[in-house]
Every structure is written in C-alpha cells, then in structure tokens.
PDB file of N, CA and C in Angstrom:
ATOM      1  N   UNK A   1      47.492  -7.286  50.479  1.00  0.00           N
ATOM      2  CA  UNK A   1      46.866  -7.574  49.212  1.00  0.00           C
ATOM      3  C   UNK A   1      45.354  -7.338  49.283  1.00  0.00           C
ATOM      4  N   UNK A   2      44.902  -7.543  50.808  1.00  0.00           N
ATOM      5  CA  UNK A   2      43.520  -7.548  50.525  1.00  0.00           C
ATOM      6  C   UNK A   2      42.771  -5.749  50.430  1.00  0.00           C
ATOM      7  N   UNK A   3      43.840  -5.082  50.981  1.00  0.00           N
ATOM      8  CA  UNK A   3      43.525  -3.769  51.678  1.00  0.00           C
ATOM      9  C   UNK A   3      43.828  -3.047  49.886  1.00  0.00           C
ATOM     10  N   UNK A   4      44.893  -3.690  48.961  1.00  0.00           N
ATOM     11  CA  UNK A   4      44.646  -3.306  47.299  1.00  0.00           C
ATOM     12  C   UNK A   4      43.600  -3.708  46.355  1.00  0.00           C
ATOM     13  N   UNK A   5      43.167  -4.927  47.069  1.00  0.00           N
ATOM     14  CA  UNK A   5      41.577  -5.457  46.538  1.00  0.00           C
ATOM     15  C   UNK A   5      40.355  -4.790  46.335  1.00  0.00           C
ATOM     16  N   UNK A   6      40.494  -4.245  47.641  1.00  0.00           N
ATOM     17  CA  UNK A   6      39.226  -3.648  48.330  1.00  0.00           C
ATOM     18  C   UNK A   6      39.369  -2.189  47.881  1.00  0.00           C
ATOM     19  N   UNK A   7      40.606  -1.485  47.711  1.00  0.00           N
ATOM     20  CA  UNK A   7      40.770  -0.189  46.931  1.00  0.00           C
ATOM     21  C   UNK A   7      40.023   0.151  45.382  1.00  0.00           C
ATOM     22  N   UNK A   8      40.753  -1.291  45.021  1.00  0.00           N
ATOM     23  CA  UNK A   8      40.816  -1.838  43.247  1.00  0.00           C
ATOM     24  C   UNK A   8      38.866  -1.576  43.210  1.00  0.00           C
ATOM     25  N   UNK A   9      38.257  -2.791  43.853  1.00  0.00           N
ATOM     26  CA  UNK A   9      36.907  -2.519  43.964  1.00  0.00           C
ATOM     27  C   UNK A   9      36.119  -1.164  44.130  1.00  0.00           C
ATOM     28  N   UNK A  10      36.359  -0.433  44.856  1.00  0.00           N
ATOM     29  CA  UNK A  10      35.705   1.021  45.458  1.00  0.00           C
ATOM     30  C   UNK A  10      36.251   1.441  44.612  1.00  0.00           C
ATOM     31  N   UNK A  11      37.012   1.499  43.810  1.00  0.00           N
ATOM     32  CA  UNK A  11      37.122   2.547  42.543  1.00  0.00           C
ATOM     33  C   UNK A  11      36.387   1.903  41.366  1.00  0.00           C
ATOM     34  N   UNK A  12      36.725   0.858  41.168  1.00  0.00           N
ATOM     35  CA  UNK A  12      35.834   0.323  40.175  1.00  0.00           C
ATOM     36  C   UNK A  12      34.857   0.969  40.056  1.00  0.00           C
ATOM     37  N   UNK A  13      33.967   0.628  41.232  1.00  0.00           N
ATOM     38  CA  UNK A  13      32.366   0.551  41.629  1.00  0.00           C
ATOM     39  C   UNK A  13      31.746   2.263  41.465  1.00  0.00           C
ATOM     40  N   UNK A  14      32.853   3.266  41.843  1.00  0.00           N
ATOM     41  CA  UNK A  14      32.638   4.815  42.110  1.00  0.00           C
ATOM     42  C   UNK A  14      32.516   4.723  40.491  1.00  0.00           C
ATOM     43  N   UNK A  15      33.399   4.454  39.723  1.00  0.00           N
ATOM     44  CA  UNK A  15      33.793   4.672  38.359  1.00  0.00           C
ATOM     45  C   UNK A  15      32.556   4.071  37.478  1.00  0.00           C
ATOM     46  N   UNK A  16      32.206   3.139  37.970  1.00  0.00           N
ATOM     47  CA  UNK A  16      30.879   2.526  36.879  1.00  0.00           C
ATOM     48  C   UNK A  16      29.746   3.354  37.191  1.00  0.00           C
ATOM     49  N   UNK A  17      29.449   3.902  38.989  1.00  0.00           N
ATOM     50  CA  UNK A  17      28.296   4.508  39.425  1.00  0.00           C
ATOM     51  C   UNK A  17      28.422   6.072  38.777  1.00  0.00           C
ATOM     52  N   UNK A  18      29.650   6.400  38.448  1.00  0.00           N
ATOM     53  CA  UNK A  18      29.779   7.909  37.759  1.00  0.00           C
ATOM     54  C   UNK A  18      29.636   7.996  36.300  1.00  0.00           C
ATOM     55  N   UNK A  19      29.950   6.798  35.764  1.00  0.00           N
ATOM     56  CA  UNK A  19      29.830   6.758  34.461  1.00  0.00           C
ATOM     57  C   UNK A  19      28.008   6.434  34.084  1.00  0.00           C
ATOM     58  N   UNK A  20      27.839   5.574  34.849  1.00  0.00           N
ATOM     59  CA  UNK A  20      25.972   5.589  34.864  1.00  0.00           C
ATOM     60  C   UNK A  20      25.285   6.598  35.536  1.00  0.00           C
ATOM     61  N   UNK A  21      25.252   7.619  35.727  1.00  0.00           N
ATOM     62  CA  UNK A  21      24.925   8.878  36.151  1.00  0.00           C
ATOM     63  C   UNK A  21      24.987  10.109  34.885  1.00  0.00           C
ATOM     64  N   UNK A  22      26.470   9.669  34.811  1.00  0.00           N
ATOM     65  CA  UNK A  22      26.523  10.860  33.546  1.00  0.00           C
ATOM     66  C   UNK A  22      25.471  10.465  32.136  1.00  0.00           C
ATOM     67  N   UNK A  23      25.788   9.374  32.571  1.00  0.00           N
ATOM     68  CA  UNK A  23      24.569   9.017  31.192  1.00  0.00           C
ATOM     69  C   UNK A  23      23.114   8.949  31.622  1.00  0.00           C
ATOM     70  N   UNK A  24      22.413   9.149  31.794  1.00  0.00           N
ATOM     71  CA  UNK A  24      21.343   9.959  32.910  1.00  0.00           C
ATOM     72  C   UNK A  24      20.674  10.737  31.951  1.00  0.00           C
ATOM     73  N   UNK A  25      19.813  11.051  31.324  1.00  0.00           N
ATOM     74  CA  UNK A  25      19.328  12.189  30.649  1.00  0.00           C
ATOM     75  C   UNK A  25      18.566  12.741  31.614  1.00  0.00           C
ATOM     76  N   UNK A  26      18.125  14.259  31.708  1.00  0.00           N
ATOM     77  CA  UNK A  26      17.174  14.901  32.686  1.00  0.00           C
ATOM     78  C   UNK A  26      15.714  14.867  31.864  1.00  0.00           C
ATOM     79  N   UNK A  27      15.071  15.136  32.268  1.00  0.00           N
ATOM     80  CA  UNK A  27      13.747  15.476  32.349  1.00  0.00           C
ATOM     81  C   UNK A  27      13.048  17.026  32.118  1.00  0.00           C
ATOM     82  N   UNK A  28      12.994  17.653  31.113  1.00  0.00           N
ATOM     83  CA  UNK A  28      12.558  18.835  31.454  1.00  0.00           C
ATOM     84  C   UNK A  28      10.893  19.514  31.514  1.00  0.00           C
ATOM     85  N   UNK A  29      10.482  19.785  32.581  1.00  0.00           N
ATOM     86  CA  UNK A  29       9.013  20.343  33.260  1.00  0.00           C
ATOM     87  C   UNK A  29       8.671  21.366  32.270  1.00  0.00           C
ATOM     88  N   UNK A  30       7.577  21.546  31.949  1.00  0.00           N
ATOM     89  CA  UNK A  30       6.901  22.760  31.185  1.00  0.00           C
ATOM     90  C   UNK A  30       5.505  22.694  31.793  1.00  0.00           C
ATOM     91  N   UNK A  31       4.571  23.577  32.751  1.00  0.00           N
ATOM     92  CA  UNK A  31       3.400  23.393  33.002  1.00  0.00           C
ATOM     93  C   UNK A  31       2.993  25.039  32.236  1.00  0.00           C
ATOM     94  N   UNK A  32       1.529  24.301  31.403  1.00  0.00           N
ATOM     95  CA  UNK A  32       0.570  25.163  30.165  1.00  0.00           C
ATOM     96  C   UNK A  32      -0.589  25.272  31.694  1.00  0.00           C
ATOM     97  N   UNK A  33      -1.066  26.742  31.620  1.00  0.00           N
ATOM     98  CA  UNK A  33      -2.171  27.069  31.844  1.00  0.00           C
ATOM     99  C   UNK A  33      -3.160  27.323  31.018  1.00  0.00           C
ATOM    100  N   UNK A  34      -4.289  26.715  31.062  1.00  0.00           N
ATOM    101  CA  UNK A  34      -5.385  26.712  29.717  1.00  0.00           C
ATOM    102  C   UNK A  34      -6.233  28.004  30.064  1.00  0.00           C
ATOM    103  N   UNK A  35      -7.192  28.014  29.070  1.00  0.00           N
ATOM    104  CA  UNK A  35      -7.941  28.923  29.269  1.00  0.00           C
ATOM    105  C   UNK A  35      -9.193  28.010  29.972  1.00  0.00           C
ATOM    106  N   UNK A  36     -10.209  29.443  31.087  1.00  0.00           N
ATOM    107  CA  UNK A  36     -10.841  28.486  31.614  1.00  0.00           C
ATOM    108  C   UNK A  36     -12.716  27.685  30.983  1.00  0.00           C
ATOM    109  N   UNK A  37     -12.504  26.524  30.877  1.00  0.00           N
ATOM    110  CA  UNK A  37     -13.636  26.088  30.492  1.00  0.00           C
ATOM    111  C   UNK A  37     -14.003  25.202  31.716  1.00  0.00           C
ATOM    112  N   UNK A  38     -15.438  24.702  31.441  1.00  0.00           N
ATOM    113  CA  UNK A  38     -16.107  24.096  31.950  1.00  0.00           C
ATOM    114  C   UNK A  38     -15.781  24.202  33.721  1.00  0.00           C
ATOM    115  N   UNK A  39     -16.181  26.121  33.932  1.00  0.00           N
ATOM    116  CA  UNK A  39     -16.133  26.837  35.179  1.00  0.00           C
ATOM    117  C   UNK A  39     -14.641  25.766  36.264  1.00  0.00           C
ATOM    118  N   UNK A  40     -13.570  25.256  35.480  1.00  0.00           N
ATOM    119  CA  UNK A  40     -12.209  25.031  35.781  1.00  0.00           C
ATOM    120  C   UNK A  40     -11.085  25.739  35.585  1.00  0.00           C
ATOM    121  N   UNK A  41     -10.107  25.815  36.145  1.00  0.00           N
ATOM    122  CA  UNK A  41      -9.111  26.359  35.761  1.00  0.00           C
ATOM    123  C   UNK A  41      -7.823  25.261  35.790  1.00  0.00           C
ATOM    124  N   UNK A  42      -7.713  24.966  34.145  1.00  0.00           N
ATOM    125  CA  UNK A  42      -7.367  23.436  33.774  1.00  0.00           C
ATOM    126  C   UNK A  42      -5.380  23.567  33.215  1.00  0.00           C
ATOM    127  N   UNK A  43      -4.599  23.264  33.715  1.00  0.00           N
ATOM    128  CA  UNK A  43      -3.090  22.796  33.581  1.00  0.00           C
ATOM    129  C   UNK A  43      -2.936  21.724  32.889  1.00  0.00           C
ATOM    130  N   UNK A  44      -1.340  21.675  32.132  1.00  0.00           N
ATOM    131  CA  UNK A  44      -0.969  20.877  31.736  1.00  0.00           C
ATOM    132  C   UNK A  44       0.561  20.604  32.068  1.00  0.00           C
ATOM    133  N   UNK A  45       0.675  20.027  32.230  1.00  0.00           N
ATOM    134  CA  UNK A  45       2.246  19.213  32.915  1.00  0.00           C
ATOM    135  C   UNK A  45       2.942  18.253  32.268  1.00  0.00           C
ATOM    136  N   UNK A  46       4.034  18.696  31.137  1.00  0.00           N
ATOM    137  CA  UNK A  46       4.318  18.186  30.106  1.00  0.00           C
ATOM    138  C   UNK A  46       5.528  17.873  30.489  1.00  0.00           C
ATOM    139  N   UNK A  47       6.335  16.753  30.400  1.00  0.00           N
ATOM    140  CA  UNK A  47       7.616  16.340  30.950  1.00  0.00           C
ATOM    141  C   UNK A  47       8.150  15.964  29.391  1.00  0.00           C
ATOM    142  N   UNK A  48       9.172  16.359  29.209  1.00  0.00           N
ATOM    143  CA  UNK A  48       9.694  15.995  28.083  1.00  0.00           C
ATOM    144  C   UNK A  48      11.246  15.595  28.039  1.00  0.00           C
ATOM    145  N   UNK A  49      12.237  14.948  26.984  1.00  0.00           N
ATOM    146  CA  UNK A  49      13.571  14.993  27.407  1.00  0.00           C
ATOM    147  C   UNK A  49      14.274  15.673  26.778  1.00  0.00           C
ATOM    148  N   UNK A  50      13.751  16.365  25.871  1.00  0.00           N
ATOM    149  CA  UNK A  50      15.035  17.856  25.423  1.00  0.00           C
ATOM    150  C   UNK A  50      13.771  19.167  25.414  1.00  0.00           C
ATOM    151  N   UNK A  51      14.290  20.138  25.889  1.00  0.00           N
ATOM    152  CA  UNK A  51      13.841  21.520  26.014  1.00  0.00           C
ATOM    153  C   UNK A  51      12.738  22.072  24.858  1.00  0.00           C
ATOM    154  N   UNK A  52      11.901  22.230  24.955  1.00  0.00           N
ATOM    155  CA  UNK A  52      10.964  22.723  23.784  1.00  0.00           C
ATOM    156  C   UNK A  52      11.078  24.179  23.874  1.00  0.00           C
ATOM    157  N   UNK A  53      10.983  24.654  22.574  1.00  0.00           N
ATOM    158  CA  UNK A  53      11.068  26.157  22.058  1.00  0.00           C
ATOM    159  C   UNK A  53       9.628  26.701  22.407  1.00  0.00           C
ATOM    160  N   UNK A  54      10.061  27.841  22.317  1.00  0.00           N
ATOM    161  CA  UNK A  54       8.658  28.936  22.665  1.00  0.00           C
ATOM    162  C   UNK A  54       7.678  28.756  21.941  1.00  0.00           C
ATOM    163  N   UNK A  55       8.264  28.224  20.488  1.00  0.00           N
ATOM    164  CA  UNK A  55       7.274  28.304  19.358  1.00  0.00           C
ATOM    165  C   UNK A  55       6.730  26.803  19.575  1.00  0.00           C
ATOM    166  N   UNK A  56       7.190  26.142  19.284  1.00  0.00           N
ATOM    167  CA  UNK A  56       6.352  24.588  19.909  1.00  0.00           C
ATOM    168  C   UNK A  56       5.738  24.241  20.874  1.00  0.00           C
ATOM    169  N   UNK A  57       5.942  25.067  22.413  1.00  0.00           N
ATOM    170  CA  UNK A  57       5.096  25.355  23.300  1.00  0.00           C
ATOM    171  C   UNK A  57       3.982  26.048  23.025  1.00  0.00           C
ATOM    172  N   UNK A  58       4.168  26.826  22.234  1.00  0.00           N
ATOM    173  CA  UNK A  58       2.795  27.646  22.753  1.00  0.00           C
ATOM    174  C   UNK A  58       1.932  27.115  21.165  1.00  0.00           C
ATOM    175  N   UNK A  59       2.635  26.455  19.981  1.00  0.00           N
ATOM    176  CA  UNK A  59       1.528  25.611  19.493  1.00  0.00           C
ATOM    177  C   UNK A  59       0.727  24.584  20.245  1.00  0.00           C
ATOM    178  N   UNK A  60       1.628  23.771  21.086  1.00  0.00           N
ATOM    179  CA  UNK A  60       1.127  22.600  21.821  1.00  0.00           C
ATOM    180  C   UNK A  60      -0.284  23.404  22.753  1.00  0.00           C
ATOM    181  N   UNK A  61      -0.004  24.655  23.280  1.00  0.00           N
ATOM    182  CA  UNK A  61      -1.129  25.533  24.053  1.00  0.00           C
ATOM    183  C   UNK A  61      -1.974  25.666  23.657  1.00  0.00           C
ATOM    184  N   UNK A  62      -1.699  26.470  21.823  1.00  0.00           N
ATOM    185  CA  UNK A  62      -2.648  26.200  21.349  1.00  0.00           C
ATOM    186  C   UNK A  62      -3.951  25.446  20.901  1.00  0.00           C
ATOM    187  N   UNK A  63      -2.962  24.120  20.740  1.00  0.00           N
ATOM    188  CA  UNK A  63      -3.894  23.007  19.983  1.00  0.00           C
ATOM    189  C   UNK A  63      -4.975  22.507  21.728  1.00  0.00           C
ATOM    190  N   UNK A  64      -3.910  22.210  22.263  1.00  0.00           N
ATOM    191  CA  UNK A  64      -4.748  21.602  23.680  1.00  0.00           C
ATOM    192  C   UNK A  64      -5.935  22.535  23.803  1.00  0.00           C
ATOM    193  N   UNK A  65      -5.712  24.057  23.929  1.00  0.00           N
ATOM    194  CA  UNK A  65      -6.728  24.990  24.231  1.00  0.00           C
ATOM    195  C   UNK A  65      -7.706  24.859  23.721  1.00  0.00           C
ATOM    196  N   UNK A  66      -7.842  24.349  22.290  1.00  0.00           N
ATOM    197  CA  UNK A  66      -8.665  24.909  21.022  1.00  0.00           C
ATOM    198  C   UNK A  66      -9.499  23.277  21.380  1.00  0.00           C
ATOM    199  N   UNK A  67      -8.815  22.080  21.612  1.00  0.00           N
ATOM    200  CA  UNK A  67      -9.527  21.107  22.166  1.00  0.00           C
ATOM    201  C   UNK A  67     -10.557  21.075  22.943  1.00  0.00           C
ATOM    202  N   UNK A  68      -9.826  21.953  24.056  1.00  0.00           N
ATOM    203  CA  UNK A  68     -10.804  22.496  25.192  1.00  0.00           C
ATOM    204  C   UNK A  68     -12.166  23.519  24.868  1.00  0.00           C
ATOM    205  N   UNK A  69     -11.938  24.093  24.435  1.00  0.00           N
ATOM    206  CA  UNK A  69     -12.762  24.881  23.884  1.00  0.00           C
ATOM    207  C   UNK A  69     -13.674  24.544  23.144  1.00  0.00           C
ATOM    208  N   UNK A  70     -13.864  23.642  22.501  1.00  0.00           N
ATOM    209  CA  UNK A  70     -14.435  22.740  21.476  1.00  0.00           C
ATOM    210  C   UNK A  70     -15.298  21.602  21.822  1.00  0.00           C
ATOM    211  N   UNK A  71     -14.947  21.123  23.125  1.00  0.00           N
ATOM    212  CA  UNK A  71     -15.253  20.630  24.161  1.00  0.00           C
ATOM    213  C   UNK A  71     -16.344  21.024  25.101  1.00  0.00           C
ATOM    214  N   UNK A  72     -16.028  21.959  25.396  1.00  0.00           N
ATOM    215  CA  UNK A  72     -16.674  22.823  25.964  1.00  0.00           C
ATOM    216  C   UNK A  72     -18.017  23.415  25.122  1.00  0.00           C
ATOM    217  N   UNK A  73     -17.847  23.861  24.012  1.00  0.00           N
ATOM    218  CA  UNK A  73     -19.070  24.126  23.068  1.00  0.00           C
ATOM    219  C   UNK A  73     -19.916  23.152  22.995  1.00  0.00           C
ATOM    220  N   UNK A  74     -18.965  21.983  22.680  1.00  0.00           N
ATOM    221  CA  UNK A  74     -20.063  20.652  22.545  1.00  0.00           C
ATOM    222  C   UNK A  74     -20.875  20.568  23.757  1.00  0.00           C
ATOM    223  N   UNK A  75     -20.830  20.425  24.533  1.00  0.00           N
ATOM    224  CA  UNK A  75     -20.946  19.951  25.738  1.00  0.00           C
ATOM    225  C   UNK A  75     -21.343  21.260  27.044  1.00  0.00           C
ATOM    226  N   UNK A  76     -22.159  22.396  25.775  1.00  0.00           N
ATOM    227  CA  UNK A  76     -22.364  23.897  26.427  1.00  0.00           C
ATOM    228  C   UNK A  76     -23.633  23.301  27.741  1.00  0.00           C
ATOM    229  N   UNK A  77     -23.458  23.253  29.229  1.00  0.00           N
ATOM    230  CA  UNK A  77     -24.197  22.714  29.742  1.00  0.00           C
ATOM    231  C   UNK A  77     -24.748  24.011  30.681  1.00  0.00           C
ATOM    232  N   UNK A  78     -24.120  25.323  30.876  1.00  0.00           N
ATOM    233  CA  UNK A  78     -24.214  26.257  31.136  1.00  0.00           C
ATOM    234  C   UNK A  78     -24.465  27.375  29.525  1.00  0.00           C
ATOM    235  N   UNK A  79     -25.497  28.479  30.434  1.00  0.00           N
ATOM    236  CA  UNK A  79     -25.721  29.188  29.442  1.00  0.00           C
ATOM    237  C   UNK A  79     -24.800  30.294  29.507  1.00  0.00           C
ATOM    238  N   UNK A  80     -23.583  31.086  28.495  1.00  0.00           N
ATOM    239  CA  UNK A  80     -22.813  32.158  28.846  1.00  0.00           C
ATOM    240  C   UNK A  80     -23.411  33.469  28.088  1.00  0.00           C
TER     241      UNK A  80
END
C-alpha cells in the first residue's frame, strides 16, 4: 500500500509541476541600437510578453531615438 502511495504522490506532484510550467508565459528579448549621441553608443533591451511587430519596434526606435537626440541638442556640450 505504501509503495501505491508513494506512486499516487510522484504522479500527482510531476502532474501539478507540468501543469505549472505549461502555464509559464516566455519572455520575449528585442535589443534597439540607437543612434550615437553624447560620443556613446547607447542600446535598448526591451523584454516584453508577446512578440512585437516590425512596425511597433521600430516606432518604439523611433520615439526613444528622437528623445535622444533632443537630449543631446539640449545639452550640446560638444561643438559638431
């Protein structure tokens, strides 16, 4: 009885640890290379949980860039 116990359990336990796994969402990586300001060469490392399109990436590039850039004007501490 004890050797059906101990079966009963280890399946249980496989069965709850597989079922909490599958439910798991991933993580998906996108790293933006900016353009370079303030004599850096500045990344972005965007973790998100569903896949972003080309077109929403490279707005998000956009906008960050145009930040940077803007930034950079303000703050012109070098003469180009």
């Amino acid at each position: 009885m004890k050797i059906y116990a101990r079966k009963l359990s280890t399946f249980i336990a496989f069965v709850f640890l597989f079922f909490s796994l599958v439910a798991c969402e991933g993580r998906y990586y996108n790293k933006i290379i900016l353009t370079g300001a303030f004599n850096t060469n500045s990344t972005v490392e965007l973790f998100t949980k569903r896949p972003l399109s080309d077109k929403k990436r490279d707005k998000i590039k956009k906008d960050i860039n145009q930040i940077l850039i803007d930034l950079d004007n303000l703050f012109n501490i070098q003469e180009r």
